[in-house]
Structures are given as structure tokens and as C-alpha cells.
Protein backbone atom coordinates (compact mmCIF):
# COMPACT_ATOMS: atom_id res chain seq x y z
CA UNK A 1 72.52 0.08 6.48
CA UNK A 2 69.58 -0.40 4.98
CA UNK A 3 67.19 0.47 7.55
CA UNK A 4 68.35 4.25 7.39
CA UNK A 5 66.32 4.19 3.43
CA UNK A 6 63.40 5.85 4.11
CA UNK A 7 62.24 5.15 0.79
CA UNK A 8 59.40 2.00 0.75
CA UNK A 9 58.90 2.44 4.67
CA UNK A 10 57.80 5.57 4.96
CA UNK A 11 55.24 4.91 1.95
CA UNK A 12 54.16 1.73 4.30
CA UNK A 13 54.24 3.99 7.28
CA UNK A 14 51.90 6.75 5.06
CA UNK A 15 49.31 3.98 4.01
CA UNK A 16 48.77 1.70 7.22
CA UNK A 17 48.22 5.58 9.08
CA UNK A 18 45.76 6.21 6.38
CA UNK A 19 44.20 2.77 6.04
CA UNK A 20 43.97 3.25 10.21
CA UNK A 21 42.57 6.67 10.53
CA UNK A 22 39.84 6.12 7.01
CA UNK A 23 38.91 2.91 6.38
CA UNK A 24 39.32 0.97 10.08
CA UNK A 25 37.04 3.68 11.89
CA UNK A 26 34.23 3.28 9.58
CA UNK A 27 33.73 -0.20 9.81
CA UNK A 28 33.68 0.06 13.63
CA UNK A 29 31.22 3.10 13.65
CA UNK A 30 28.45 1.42 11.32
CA UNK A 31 28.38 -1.68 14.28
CA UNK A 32 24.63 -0.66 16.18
CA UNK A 33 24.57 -2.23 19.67
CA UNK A 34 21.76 -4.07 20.25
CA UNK A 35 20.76 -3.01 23.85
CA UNK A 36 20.25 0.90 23.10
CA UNK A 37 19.70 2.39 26.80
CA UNK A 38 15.89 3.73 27.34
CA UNK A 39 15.92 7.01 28.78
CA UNK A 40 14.51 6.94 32.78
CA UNK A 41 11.65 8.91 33.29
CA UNK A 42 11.81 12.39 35.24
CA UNK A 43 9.32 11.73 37.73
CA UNK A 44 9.91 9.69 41.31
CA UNK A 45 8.40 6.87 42.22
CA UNK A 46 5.91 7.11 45.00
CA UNK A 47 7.03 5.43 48.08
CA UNK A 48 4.70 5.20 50.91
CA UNK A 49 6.12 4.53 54.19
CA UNK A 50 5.24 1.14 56.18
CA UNK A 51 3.83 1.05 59.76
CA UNK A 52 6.34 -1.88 61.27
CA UNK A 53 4.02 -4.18 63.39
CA UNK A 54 5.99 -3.90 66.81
């Protein structure tokens, strides 16, 4: 049974784990988003209350 050699797959299983976990992360963290949130002020609007006609 050749499936029981763990000889070439666990090398294969060893790089693609280290190809995911170095190399894969990297690219994704260097990606800026373009719509970077503004932080809200601290201060509340003023609201001033409306006198209803009837």
C-alpha cells in the first residue's frame, strides 16, 4: 500500500503548511483598503426641539 509511505507526503504536507502560514499571509496583509474608517467625533450634535404647529 503505498499510501501508508510517509516519505514524499509528509515533505508536501511540511511545505504547503509552511508556504500557508509564511508566504500566503504576507501577501494578504500588505493589501490597504481603500475606505479607512474616520474616527467620529466625541461631542453630540445639538438638537433643538421643534414646536409642532397644532
Amino acid at each position: 500500500m503505498p499510501q501508508l509511505i510517509p516519505g514524499p507526503w509528509f515533505a508536501i504536507l511540511v511545505f504547503s503548511w509552511l508556504i500557508f502560514l509564511t508566504i500566503i499571509p504576507t501577501k494578504i496583509l500588505s493589501h490597504i483598503s481603500p475606505n479607512e474608517p474616520t474616527p467620529v467625533s466625541a461631542e453630540k450634535h445639538k438638537t433643538e426641539s421643534w414646536d409642532w404647529p397644532w
